[in-house]
C-alpha atoms as a PDB file:
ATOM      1  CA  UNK A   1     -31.459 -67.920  23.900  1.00  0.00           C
ATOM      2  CA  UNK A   2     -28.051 -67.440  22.431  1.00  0.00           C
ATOM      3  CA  UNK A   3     -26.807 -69.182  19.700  1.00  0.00           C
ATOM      4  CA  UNK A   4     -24.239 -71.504  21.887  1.00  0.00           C
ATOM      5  CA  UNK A   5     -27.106 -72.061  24.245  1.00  0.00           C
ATOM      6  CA  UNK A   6     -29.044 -73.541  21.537  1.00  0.00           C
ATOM      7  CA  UNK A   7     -26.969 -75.774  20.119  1.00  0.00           C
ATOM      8  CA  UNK A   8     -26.126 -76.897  23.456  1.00  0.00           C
ATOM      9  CA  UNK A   9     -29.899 -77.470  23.725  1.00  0.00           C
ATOM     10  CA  UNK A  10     -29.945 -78.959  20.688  1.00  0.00           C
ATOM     11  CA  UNK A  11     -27.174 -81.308  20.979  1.00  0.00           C
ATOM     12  CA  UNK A  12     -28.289 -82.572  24.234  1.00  0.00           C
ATOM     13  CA  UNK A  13     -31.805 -83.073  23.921  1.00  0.00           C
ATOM     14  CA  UNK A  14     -31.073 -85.500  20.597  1.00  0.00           C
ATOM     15  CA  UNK A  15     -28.198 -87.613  22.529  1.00  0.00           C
ATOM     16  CA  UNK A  16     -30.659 -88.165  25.147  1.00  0.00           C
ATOM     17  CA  UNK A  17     -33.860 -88.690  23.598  1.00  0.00           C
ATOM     18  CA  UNK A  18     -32.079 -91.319  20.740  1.00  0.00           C
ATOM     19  CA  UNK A  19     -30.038 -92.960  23.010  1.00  0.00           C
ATOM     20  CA  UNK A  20     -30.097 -92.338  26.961  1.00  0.00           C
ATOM     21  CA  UNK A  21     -34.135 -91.986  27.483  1.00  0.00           C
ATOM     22  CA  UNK A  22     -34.729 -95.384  25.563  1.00  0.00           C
ATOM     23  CA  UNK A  23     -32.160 -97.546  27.353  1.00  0.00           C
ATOM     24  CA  UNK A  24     -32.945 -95.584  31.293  1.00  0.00           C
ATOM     25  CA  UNK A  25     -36.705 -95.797  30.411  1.00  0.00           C
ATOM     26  CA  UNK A  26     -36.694-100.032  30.350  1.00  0.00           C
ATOM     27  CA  UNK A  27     -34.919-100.086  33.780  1.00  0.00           C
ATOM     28  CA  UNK A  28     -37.284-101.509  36.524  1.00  0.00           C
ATOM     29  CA  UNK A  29     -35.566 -99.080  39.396  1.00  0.00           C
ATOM     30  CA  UNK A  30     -35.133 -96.027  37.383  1.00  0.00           C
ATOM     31  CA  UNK A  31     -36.768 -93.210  38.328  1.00  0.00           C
ATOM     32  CA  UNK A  32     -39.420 -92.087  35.733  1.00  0.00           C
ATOM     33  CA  UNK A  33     -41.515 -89.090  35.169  1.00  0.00           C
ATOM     34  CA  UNK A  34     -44.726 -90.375  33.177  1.00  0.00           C
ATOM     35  CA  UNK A  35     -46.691 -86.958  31.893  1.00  0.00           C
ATOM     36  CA  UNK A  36     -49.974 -87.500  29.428  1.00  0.00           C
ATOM     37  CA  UNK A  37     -48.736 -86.120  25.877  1.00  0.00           C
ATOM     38  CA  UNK A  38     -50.451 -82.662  24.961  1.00  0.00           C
ATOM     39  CA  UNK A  39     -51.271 -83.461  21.485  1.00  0.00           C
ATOM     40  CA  UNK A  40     -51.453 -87.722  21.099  1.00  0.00           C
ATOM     41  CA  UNK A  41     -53.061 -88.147  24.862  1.00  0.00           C
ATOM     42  CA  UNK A  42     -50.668 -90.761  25.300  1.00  0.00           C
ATOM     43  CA  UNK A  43     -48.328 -91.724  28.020  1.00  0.00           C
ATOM     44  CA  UNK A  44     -45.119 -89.916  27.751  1.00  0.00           C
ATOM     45  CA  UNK A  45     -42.355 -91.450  30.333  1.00  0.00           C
ATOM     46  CA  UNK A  46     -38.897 -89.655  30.867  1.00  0.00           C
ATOM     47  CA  UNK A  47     -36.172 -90.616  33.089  1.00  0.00           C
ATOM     48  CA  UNK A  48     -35.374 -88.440  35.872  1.00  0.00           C
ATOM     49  CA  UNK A  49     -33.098 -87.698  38.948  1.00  0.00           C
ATOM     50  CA  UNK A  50     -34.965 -86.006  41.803  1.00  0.00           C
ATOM     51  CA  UNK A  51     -35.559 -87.161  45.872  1.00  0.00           C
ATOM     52  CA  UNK A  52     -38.912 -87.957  47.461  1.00  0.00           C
ATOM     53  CA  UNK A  53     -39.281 -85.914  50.542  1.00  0.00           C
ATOM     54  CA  UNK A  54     -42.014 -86.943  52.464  1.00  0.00           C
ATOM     55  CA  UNK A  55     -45.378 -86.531  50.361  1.00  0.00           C
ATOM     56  CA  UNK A  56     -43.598 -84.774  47.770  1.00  0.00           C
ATOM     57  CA  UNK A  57     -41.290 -85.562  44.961  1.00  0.00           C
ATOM     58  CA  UNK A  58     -38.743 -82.828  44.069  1.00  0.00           C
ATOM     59  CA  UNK A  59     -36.703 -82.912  40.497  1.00  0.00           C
ATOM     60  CA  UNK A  60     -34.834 -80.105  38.711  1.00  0.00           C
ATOM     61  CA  UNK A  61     -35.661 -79.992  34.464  1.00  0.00           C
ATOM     62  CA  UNK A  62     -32.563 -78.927  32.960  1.00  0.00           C
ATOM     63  CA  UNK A  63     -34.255 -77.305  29.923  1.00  0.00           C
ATOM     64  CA  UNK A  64     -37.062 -75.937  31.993  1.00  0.00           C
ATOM     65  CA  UNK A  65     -40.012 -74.992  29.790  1.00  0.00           C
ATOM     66  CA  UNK A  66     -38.604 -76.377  26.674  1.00  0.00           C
ATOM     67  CA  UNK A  67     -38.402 -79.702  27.774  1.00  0.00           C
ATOM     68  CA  UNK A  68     -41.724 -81.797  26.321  1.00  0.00           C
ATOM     69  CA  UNK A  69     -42.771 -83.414  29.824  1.00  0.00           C
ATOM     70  CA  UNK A  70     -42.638 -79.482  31.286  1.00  0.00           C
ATOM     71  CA  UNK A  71     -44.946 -78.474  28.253  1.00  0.00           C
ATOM     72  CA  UNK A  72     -47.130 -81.942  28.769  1.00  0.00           C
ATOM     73  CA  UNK A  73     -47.499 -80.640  32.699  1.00  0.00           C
ATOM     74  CA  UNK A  74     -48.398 -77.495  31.707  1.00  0.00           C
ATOM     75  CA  UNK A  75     -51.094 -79.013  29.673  1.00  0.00           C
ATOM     76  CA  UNK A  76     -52.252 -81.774  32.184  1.00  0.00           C
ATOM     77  CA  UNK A  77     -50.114 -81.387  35.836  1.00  0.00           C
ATOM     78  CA  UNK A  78     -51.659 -85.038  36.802  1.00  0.00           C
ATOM     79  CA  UNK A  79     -48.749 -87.556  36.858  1.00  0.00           C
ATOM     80  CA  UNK A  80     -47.028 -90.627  37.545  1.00  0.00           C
ATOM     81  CA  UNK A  81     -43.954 -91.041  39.036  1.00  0.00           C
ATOM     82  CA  UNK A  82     -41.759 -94.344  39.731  1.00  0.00           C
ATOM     83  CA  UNK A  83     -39.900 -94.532  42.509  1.00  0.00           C
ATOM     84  CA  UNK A  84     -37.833 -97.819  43.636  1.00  0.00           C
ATOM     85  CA  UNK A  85     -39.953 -99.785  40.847  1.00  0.00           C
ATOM     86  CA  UNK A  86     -43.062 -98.919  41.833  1.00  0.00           C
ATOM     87  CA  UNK A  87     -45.762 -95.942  40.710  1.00  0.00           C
ATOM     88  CA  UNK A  88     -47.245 -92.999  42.102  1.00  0.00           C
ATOM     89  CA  UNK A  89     -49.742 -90.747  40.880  1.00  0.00           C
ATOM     90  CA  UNK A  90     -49.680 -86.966  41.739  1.00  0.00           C
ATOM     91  CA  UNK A  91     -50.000 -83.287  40.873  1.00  0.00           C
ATOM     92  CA  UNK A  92     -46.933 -81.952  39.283  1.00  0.00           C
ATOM     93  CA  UNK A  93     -45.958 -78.094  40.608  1.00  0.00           C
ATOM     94  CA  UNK A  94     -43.514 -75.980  38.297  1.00  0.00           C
ATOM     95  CA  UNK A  95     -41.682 -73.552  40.652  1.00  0.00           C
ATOM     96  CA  UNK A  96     -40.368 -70.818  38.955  1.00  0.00           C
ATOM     97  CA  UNK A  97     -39.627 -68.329  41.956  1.00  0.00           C
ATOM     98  CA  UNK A  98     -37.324 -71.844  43.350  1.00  0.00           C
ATOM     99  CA  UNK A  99     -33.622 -71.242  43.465  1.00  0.00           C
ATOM    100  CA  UNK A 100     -33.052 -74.785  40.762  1.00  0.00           C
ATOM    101  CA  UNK A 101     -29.243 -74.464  41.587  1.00  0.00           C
ATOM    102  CA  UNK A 102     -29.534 -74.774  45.512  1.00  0.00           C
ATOM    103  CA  UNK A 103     -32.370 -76.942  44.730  1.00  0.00           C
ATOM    104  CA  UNK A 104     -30.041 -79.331  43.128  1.00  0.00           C
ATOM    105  CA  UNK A 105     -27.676 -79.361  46.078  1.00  0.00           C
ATOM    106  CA  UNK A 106     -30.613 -81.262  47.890  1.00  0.00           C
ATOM    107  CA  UNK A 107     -30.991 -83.680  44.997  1.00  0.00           C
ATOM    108  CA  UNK A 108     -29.001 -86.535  44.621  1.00  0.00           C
ATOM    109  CA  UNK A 109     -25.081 -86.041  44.036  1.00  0.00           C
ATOM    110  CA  UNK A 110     -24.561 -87.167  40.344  1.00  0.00           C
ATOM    111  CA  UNK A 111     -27.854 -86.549  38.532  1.00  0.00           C
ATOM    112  CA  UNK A 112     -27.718 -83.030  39.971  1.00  0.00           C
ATOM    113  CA  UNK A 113     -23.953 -82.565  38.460  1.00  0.00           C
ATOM    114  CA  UNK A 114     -24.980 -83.901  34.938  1.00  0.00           C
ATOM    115  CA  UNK A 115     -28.238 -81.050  35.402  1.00  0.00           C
ATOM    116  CA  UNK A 116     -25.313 -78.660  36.147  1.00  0.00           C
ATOM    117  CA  UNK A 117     -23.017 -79.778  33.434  1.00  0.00           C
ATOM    118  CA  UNK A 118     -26.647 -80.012  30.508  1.00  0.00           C
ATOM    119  CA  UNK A 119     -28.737 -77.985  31.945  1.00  0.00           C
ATOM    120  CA  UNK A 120     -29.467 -74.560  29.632  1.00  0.00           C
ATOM    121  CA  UNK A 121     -32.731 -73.456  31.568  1.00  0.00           C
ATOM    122  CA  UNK A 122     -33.427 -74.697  34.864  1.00  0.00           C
ATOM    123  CA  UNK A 123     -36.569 -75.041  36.293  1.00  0.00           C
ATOM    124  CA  UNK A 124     -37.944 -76.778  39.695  1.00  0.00           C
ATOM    125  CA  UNK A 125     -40.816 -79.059  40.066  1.00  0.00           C
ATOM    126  CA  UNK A 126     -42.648 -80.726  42.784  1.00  0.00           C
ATOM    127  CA  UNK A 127     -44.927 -83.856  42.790  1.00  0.00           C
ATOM    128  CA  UNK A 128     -47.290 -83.620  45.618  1.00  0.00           C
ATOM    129  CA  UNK A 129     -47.814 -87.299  45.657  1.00  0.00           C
ATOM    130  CA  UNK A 130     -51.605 -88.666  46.331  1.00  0.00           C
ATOM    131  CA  UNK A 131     -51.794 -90.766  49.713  1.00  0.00           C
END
């Protein structure tokens, strides 16, 4: 990773876990990615942009596998994900051979720009949601 890639990475992932993650994680109707942490065990809950399509839940992670809830999948791909205030539990997919960018263009409108805009290593994922 290059140097201005990294601090972009860097500067990014603090802003949002210190201040965007704990205010978007308390709203009833956002959409939330809940992973089981790979070290404490413990529920781990991230905010996220993404569309349910049929049984499936599709999102784009904008630091792909250096975000914590890819690395928590990785460890334990069982999952929870809120959708309109309510949760689903499901097996999370990562998708490397996906195309994230024209991924994103079937993802809502303003989360996808803000992946675009953040985003230093994209990486697709898909929820197959239990029935």
């Amino acid at each position: 990773m290059s140097g201005d890639s990294d601090l972009k990475y860097r500067a990014v992932t603090a802003f949002q876990r210190r201040v965007v993650n704990p205010v978007l994680r308390r709203l009833p109707f956002q959409t939330a990615l809940e992973t089981t942490g790979r070290v404490s065990g413990l529920p781990r809950r991230t905010p996220v942009g993404g569309r349910r399509v049929g049984d499936s839940f599709w999102l784009v992670s904008e630091h792909g596998e250096r975000s914590q809830y890819i690395r928590n999948i990785r460890a334990n791909p069982r999952v929870r994900v809120r959708l309109g205030g309510r949760w689903h539990t499901g097996t999370a997919h990562l998708l490397a051979d996906d195309d994230p960018r024209a991924r994103l263009g079937t993802l809502p409108r303003l989360n996808s720009a803000a992946v675009r805009a953040l985003g230093t290593r994209l990486l697709t994922v898909r929820v197959d949601l239990d029935g």
